[in-house]
Protein backbone atom coordinates (compact mmCIF):
# COMPACT_ATOMS: atom_id res chain seq x y z
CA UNK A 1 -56.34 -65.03 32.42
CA UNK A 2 -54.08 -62.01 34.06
CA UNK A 3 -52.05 -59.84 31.87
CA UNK A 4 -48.85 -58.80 32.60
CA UNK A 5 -47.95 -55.07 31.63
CA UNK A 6 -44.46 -55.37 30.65
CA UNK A 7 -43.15 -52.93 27.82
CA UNK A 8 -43.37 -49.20 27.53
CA UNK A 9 -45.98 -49.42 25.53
CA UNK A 10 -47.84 -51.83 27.51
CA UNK A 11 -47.31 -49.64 30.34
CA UNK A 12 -48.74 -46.58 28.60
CA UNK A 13 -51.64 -48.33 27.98
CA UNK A 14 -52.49 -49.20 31.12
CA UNK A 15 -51.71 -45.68 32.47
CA UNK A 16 -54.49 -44.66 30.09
CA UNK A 17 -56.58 -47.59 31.09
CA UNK A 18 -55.91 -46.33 34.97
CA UNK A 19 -56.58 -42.93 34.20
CA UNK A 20 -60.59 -42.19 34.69
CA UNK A 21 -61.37 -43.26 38.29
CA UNK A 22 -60.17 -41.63 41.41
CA UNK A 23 -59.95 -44.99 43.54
CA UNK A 24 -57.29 -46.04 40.86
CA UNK A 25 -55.43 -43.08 41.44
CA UNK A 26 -52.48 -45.81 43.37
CA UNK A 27 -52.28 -48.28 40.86
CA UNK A 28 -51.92 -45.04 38.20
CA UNK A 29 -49.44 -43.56 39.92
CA UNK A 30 -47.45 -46.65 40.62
CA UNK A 31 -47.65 -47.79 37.06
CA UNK A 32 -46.44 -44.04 35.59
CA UNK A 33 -43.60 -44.34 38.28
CA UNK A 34 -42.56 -47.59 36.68
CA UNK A 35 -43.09 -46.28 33.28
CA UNK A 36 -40.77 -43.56 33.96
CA UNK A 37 -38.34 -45.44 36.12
CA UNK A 38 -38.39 -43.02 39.01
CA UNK A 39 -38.15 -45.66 41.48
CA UNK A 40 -35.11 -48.34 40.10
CA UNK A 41 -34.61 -49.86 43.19
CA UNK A 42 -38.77 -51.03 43.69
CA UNK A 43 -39.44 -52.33 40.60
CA UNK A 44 -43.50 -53.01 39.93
CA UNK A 45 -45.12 -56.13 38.37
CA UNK A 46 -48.66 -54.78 37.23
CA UNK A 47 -51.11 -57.21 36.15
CA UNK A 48 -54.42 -56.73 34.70
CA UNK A 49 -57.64 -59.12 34.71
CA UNK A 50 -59.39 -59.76 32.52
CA UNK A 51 -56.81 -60.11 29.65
CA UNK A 52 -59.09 -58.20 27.06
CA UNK A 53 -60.10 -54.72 28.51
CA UNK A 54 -59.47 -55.10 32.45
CA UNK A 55 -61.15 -53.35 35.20
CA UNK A 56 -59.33 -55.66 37.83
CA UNK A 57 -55.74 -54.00 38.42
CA UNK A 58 -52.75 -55.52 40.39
CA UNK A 59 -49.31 -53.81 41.62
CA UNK A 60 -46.64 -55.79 43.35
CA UNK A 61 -44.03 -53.89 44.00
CA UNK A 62 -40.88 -55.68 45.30
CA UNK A 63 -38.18 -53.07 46.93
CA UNK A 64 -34.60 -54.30 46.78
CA UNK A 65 -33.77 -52.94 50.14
CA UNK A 66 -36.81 -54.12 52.20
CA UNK A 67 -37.65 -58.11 52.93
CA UNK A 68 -41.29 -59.85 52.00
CA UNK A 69 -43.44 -60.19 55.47
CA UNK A 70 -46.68 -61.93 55.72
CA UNK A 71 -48.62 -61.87 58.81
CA UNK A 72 -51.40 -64.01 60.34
CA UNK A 73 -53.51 -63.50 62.63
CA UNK A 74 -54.62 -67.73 63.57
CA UNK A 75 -52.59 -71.12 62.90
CA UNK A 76 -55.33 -72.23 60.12
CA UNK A 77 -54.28 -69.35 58.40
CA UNK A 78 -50.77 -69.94 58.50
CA UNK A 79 -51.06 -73.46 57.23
CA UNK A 80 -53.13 -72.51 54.70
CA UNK A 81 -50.37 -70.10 53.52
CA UNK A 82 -47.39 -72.41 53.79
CA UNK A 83 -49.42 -75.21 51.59
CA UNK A 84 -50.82 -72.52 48.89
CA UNK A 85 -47.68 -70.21 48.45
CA UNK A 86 -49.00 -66.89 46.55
CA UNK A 87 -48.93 -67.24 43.07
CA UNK A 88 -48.74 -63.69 42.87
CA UNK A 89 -45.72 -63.15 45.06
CA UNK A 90 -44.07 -66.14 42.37
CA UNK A 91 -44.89 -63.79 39.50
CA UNK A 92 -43.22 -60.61 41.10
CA UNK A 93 -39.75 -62.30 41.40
């Protein structure tokens, strides 16, 4: 199951969690910036998997000011996308 990391304290948490490997060093930085509200108008959904201790991290980060674009590069694709819509996407609004 994913966790969402909602609260401040959540959010401190998984700063913490974030904080010991260099290739997490984005997801850190995003989730301190969200923390700290530095960036109002791109608010961040940051989800975590597994629920318990997770290793797997997730940032969405949906800016007011810019539109969602998905790309695809063959027509399988792009049916596959318009009959599974991204759950993720769903949880960021």
């Amino acid at each position: 199951m994913l966790r969402v990391f909602e609260t401040g304290n959540e959010l401190k948490e998984a700063e913490l969690l974030t904080s010991d490997s260099i290739f997490l060093l984005p997801i850190h930085y995003s989730i301190r910036h969200e923390r700290l509200g530095v960036f109002p108008e791109a608010k961040c959904t940051i989800l975590g998997y597994p629920e318990k201790s997770p290793f797997i991290w997730m940032v969405i980060r949906r800016n007011k000011f810019t539109r969602l674009f998905a790309g695809r590069k063959y027509n399988s694709i792009f049916k596959f996308m318009r009959h599974f819509p991204d759950i993720f996407v769903q949880l960021s609004l």
